[in-house]
C-alpha atoms as a PDB file:
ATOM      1  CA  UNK A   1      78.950 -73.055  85.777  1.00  0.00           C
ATOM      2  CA  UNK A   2      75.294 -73.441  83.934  1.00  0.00           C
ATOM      3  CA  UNK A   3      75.333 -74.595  80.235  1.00  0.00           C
ATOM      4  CA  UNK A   4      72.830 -73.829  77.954  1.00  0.00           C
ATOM      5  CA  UNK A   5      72.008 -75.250  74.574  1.00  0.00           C
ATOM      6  CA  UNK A   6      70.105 -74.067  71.397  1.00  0.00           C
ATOM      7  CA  UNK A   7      69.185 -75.371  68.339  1.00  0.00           C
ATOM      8  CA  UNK A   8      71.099 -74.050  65.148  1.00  0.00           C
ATOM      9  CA  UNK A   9      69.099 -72.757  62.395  1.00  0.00           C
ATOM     10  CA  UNK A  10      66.550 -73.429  60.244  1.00  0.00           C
ATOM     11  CA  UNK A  11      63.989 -73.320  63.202  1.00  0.00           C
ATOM     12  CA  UNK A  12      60.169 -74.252  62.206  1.00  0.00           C
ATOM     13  CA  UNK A  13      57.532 -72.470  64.545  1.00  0.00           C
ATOM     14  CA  UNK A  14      53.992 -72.390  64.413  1.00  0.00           C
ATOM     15  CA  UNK A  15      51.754 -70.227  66.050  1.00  0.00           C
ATOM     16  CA  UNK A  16      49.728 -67.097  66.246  1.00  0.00           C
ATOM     17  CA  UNK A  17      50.228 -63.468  65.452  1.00  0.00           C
ATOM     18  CA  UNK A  18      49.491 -59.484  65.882  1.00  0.00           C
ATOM     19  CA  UNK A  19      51.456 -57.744  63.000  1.00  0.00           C
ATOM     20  CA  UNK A  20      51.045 -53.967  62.567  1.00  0.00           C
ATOM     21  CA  UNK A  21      52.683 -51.094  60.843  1.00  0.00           C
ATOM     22  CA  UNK A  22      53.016 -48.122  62.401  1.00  0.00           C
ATOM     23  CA  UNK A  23      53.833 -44.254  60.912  1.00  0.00           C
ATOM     24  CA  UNK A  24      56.440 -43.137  63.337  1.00  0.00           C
ATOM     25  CA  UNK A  25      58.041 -39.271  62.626  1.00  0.00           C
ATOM     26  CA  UNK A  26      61.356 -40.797  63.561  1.00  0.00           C
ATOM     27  CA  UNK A  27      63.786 -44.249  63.481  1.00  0.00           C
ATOM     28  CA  UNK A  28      63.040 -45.537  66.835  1.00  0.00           C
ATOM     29  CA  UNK A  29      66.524 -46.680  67.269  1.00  0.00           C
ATOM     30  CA  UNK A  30      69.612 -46.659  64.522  1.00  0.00           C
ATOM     31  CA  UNK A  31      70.594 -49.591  62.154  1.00  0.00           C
ATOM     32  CA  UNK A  32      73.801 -51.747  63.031  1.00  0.00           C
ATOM     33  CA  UNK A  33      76.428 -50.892  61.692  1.00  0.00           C
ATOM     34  CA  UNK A  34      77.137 -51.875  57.935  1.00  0.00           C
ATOM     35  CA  UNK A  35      72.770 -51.719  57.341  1.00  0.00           C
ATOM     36  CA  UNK A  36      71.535 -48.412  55.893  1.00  0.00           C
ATOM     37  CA  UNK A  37      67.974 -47.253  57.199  1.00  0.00           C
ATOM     38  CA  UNK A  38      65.456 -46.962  55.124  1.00  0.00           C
ATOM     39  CA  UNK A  39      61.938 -44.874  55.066  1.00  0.00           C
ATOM     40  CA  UNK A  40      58.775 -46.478  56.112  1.00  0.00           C
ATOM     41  CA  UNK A  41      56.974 -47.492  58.917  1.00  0.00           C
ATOM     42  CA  UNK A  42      57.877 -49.851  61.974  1.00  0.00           C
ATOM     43  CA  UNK A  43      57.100 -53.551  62.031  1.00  0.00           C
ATOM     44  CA  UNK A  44      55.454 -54.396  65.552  1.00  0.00           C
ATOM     45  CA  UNK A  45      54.606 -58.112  66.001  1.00  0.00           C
ATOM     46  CA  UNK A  46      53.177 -59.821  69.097  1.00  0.00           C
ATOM     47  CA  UNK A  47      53.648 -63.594  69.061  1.00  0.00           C
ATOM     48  CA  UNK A  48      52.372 -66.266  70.898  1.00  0.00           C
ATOM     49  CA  UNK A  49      54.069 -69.517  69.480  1.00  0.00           C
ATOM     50  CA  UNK A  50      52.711 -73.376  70.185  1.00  0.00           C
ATOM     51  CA  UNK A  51      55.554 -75.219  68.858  1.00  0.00           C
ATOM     52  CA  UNK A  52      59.048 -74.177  68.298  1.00  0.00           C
ATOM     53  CA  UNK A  53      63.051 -76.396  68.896  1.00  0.00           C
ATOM     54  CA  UNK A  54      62.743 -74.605  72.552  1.00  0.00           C
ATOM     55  CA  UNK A  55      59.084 -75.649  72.776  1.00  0.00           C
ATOM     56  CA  UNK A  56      56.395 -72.886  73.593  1.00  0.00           C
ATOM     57  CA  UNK A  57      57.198 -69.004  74.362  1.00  0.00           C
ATOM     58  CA  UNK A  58      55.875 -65.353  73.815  1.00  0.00           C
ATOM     59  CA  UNK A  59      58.022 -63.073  71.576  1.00  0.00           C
ATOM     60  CA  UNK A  60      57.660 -58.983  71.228  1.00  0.00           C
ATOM     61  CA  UNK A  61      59.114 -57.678  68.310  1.00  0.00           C
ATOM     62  CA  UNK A  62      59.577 -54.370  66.683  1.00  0.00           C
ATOM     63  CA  UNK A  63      61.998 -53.782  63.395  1.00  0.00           C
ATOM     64  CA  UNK A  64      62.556 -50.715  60.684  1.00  0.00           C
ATOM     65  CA  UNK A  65      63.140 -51.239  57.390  1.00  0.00           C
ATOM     66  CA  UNK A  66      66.564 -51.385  56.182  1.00  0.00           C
ATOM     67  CA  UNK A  67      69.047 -52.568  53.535  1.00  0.00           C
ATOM     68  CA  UNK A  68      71.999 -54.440  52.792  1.00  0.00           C
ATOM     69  CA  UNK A  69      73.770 -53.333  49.561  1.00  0.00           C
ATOM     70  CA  UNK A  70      70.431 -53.872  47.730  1.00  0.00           C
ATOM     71  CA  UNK A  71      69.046 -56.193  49.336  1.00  0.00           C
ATOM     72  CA  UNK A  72      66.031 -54.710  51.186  1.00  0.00           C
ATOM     73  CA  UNK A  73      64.203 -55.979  54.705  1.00  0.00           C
ATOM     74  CA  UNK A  74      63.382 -55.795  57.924  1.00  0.00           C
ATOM     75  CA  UNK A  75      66.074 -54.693  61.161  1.00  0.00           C
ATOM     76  CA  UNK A  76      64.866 -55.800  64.204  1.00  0.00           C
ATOM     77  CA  UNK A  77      65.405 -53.333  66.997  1.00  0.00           C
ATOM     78  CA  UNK A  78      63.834 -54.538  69.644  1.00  0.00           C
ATOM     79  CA  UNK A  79      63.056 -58.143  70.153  1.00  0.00           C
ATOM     80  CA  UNK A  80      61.489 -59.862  73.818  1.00  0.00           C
ATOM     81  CA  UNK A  81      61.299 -63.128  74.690  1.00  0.00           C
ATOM     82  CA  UNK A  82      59.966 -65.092  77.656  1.00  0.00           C
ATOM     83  CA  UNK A  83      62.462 -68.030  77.102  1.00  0.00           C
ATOM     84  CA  UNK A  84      66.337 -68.205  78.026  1.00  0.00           C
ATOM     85  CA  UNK A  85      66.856 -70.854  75.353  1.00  0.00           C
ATOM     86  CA  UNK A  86      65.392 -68.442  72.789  1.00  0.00           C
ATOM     87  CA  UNK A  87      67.077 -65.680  73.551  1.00  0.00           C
ATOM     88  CA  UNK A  88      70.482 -67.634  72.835  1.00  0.00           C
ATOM     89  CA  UNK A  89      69.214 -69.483  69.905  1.00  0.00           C
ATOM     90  CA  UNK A  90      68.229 -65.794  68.230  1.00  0.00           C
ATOM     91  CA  UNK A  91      71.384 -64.053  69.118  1.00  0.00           C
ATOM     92  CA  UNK A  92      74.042 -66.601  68.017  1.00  0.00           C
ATOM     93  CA  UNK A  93      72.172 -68.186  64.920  1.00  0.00           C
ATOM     94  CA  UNK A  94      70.625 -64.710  63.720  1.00  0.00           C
ATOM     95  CA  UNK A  95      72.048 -61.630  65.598  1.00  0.00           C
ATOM     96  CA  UNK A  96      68.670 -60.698  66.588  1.00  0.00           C
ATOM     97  CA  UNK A  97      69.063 -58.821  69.583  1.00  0.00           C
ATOM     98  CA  UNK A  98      66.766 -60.704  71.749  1.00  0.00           C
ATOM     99  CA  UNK A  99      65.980 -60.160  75.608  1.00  0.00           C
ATOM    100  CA  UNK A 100      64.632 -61.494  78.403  1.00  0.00           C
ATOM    101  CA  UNK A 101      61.239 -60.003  79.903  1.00  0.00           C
ATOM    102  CA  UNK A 102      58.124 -61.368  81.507  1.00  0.00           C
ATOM    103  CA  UNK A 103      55.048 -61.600  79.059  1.00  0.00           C
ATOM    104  CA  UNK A 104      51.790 -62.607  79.083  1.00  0.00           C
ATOM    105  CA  UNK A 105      49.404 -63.848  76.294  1.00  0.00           C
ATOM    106  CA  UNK A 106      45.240 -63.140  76.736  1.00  0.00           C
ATOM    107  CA  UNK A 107      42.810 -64.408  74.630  1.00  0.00           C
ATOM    108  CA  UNK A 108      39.563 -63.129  75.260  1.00  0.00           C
ATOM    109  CA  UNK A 109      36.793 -63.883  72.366  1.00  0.00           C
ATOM    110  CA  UNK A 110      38.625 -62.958  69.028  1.00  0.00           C
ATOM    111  CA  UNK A 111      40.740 -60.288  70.786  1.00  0.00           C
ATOM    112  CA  UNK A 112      43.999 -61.476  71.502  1.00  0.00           C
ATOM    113  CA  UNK A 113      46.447 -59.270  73.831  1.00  0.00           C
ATOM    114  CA  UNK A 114      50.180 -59.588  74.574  1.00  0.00           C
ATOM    115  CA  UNK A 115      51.700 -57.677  77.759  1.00  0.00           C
ATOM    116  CA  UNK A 116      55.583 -56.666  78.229  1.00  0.00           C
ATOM    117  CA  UNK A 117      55.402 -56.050  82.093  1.00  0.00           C
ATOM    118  CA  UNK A 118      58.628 -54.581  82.711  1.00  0.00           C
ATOM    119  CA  UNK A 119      57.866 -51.727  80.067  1.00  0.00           C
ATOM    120  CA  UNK A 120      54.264 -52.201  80.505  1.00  0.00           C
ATOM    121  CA  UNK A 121      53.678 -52.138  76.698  1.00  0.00           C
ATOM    122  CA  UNK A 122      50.513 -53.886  75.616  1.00  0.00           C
ATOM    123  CA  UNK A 123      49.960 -55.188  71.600  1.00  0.00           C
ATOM    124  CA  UNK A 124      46.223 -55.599  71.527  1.00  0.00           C
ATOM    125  CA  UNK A 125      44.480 -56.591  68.505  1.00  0.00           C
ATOM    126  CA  UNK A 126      40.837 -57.844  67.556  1.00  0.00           C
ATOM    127  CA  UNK A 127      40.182 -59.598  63.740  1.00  0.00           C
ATOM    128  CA  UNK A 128      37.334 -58.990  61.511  1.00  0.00           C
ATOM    129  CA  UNK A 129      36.374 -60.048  58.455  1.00  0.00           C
ATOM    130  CA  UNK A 130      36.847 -63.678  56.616  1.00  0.00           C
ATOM    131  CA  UNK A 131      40.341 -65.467  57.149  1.00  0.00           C
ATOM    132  CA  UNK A 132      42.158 -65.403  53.863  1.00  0.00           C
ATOM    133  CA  UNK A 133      45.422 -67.775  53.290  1.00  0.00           C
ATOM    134  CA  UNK A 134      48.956 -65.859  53.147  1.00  0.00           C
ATOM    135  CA  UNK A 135      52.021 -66.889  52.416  1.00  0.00           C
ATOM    136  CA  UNK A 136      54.810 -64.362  52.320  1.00  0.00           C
ATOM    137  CA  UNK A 137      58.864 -64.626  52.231  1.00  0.00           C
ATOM    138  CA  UNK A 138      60.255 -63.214  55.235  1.00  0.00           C
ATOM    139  CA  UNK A 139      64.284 -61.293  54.831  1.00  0.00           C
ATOM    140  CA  UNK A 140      65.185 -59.642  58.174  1.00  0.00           C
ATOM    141  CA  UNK A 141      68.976 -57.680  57.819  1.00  0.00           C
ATOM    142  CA  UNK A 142      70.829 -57.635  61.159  1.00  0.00           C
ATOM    143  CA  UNK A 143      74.483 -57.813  62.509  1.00  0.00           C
ATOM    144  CA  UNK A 144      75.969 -61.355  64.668  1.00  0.00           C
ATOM    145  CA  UNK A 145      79.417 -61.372  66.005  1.00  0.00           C
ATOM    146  CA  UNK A 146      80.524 -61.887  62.340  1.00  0.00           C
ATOM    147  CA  UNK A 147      79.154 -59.694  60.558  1.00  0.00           C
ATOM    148  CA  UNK A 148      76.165 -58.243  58.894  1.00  0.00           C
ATOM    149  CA  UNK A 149      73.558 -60.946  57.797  1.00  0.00           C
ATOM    150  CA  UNK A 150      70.749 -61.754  55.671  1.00  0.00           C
ATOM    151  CA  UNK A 151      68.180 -64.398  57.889  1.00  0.00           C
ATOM    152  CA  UNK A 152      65.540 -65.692  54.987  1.00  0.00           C
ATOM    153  CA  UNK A 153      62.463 -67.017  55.942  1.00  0.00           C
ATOM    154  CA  UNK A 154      59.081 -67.878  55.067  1.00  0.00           C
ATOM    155  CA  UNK A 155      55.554 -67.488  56.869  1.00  0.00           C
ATOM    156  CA  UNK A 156      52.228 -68.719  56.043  1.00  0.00           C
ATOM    157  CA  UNK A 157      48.687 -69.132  57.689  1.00  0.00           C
ATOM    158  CA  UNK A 158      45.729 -67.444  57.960  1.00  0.00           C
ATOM    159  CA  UNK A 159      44.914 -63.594  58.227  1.00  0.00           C
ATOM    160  CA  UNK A 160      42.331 -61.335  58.853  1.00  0.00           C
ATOM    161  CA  UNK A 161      42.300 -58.005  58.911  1.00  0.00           C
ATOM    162  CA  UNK A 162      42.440 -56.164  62.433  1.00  0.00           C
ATOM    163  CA  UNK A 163      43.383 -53.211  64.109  1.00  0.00           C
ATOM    164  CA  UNK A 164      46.344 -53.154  66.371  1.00  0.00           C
ATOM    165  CA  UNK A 165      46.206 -50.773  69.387  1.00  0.00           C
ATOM    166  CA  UNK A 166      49.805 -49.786  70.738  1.00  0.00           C
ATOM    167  CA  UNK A 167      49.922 -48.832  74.483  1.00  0.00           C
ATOM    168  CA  UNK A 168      53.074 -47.512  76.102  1.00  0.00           C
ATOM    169  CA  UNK A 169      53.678 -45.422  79.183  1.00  0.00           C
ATOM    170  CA  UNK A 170      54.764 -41.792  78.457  1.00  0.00           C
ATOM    171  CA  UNK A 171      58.420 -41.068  78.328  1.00  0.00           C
ATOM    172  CA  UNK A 172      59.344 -45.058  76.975  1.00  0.00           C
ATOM    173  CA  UNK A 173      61.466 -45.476  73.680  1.00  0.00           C
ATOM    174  CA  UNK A 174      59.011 -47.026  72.020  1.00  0.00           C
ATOM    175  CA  UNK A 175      56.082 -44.461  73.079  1.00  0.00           C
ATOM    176  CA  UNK A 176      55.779 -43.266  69.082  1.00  0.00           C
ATOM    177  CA  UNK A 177      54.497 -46.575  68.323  1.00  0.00           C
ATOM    178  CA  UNK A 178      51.215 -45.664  70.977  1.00  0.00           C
ATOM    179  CA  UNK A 179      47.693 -45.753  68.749  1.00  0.00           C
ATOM    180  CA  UNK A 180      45.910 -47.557  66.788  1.00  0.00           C
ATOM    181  CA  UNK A 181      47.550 -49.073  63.179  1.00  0.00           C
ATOM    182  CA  UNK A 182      46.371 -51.060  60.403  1.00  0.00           C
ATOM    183  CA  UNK A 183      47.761 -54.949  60.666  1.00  0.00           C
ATOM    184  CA  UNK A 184      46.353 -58.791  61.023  1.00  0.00           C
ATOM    185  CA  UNK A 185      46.001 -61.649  62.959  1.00  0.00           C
ATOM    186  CA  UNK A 186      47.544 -64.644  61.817  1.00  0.00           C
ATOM    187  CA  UNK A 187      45.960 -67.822  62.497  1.00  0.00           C
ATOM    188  CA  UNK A 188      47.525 -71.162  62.171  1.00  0.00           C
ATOM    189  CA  UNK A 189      51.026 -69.449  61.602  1.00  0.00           C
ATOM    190  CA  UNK A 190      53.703 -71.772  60.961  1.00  0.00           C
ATOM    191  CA  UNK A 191      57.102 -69.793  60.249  1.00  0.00           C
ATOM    192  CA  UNK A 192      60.485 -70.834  58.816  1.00  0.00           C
ATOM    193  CA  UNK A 193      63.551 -69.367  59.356  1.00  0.00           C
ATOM    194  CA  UNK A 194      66.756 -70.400  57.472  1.00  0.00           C
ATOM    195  CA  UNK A 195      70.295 -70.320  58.511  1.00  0.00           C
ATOM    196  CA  UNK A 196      71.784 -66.395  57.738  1.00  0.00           C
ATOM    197  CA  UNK A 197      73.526 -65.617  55.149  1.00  0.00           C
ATOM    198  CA  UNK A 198      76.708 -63.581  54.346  1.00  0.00           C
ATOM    199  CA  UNK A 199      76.299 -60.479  51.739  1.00  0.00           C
ATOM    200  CA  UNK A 200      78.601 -60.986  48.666  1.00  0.00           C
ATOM    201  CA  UNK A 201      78.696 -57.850  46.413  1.00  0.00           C
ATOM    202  CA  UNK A 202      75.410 -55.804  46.263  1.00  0.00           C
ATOM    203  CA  UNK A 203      72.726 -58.528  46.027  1.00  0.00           C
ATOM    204  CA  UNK A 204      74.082 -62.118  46.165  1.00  0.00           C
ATOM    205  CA  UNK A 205      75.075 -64.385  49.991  1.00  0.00           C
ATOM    206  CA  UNK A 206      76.488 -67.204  50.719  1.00  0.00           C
ATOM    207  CA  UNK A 207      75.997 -69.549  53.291  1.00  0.00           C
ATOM    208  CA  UNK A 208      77.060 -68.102  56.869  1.00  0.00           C
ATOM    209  CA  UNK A 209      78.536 -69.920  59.636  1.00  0.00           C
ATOM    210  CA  UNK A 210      75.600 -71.916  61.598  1.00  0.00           C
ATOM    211  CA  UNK A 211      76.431 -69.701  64.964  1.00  0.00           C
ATOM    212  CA  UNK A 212      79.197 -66.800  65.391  1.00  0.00           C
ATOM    213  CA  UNK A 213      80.465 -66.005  69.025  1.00  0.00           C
ATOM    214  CA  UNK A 214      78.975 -63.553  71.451  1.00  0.00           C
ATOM    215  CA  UNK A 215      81.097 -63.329  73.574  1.00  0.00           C
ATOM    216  CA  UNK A 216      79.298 -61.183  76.489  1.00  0.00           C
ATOM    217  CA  UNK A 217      76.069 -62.612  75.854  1.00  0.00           C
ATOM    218  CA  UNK A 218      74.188 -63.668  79.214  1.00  0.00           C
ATOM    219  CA  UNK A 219      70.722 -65.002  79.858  1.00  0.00           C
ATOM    220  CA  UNK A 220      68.577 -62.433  81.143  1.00  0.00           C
ATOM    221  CA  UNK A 221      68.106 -58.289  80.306  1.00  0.00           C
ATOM    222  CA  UNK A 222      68.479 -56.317  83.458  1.00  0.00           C
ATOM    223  CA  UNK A 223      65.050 -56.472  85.723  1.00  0.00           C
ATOM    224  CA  UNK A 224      64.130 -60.093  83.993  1.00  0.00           C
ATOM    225  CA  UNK A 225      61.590 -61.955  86.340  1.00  0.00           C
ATOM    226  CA  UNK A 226      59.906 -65.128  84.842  1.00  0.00           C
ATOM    227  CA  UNK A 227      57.820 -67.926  86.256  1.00  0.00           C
ATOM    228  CA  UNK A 228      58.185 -66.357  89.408  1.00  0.00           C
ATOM    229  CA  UNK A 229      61.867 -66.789  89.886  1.00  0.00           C
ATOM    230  CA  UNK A 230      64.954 -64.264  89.441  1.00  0.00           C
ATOM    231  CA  UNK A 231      67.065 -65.058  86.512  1.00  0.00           C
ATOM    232  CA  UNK A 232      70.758 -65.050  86.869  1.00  0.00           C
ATOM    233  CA  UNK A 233      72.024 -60.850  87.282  1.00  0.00           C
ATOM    234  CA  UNK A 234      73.213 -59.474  83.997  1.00  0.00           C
ATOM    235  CA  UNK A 235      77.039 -60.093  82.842  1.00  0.00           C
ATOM    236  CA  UNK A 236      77.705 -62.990  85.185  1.00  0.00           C
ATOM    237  CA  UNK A 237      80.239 -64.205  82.641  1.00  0.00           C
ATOM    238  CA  UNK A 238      78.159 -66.271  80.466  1.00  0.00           C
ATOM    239  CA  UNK A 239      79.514 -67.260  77.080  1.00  0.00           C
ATOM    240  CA  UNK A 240      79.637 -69.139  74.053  1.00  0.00           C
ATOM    241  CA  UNK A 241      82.059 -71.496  73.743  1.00  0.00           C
ATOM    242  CA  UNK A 242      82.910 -72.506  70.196  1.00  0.00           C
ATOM    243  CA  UNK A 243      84.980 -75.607  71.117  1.00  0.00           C
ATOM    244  CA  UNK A 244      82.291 -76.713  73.770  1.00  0.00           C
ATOM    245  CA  UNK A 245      79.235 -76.484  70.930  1.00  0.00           C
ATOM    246  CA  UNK A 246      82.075 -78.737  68.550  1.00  0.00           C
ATOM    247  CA  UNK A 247      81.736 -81.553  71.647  1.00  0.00           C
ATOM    248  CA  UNK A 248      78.152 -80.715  71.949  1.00  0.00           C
ATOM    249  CA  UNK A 249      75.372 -82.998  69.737  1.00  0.00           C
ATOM    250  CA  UNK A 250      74.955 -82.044  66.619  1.00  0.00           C
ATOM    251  CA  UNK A 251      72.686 -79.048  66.057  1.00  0.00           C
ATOM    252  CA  UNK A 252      73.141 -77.192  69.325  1.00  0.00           C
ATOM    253  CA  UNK A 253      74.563 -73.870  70.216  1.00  0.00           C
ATOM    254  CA  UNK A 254      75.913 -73.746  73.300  1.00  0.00           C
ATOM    255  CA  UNK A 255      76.275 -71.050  76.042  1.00  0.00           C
ATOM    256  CA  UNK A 256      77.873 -71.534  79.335  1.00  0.00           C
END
């Protein structure tokens, strides 16, 4: 039986970035339970990160806003990723529900373009304008095996303004995010993302367990194809282990 291993949280990752917002009439998908939705528009960010603990990989993300008592963020909803060791990393240290698809990352000029070919759902985006430095705390709400959870984190780098063009066939889930939106590209990106934290009363966490158990997580989303191989078929009986990750090196989740 496979094993893999993760790095526990914080992660660094550096980077660059399409972020838009996008006006949708409706939640695109509900909030975990124990979250409350919120108003306001979707988060859709296309990623193509250099450096991270499972070295280099694309990322597709789309969240709603949410809160936690009153604590206020981001709730990821849909989250893609072209790397097996990411996907486990983001599910046990984070709850983010992260899946396996097949991406590609084109840079052509100043435009930069990220593909989801199963859904064949293209982020495009080209910058104007001068780059300006950011720096802006990062609080996505989601739900692990334990529990909901506050994930802090912090992003900097540089932005410039840009539109970002949603395509998505007819009929998909995500088809209300199709159009053009206001957004940026982020240059130089290097992000930080703590270890999640447990809610206490209406504002203030503690410290949450470094990993909780998933018990039917797996490695690949149903239709996964990368690097020209098949990934293992969905619910092969793939799990996390907490004793195994105890005999494991120290910072490692561990999925078998």
């Amino acid at each position: 039986m496979a094993t893999m291993t993760a790095p526990l949280a914080p992660w660094s990752l550096a980077g660059e970035s399409l972020v838009g917002l996008a006006r949708c009439p409706e939640r695109l998908a509900p909030v975990p339970w124990g979250l409350q939705p919120l108003p306001g528009p979707a988060l859709i960010v296309a990623t193509c990160f250099s450096e991270s603990p499972v070295g280099p990989y694309l990322e597709f993300t789309v969240a709603e806003p949410a809160r936690l008592g009153m604590r206020v963020g981001w709730c990821v909803s849909t989250m893609v990723v072209d790397s097996p060791e990411s996907r486990v990393g983001g599910r046990l240290n984070w709850g983010f529900p992260k899946e396996l698809g097949a991406l590609t990352w084109r840079r052509d000029g100043s435009q930069r373009e990220l593909h989801w070919v199963e859904r064949d759902i293209v982020v495009r985006g080209r910058p104007g304008g001068p780059p300006l430095p950011v720096l802006a705390p990062v609080r996505m709400l989601q739900r692990r095996g334990d529990g909901p959870v506050v994930v802090p984190g912090r992003l900097y780098g540089r932005a410039r303004l840009a539109t970002i063009e949603v395509q998505t066939p007819e009929g998909d889930p995500l088809a209300p995010l199709a159009g053009g939106h206001p957004g940026v590209h982020v240059a130089g990106m290097r992000l930080r993302v703590r270890p999640a934290r447990h809610p206490v009363g209406l504002a203030s966490t503690l410290r949450a367990p470094l990993r909780a158990p998933e018990p039917a997580l797996s490695w690949e989303a149903r239709g996964d194809w990368l690097s020209g191989r098949a990934l293992p078929s969905h619910g092969r009986g793939h799990w996390f282990d907490p004793s195994i990750a105890h005999g494991k090196s120290a910072g490692q989740s561990v999925v078998r």
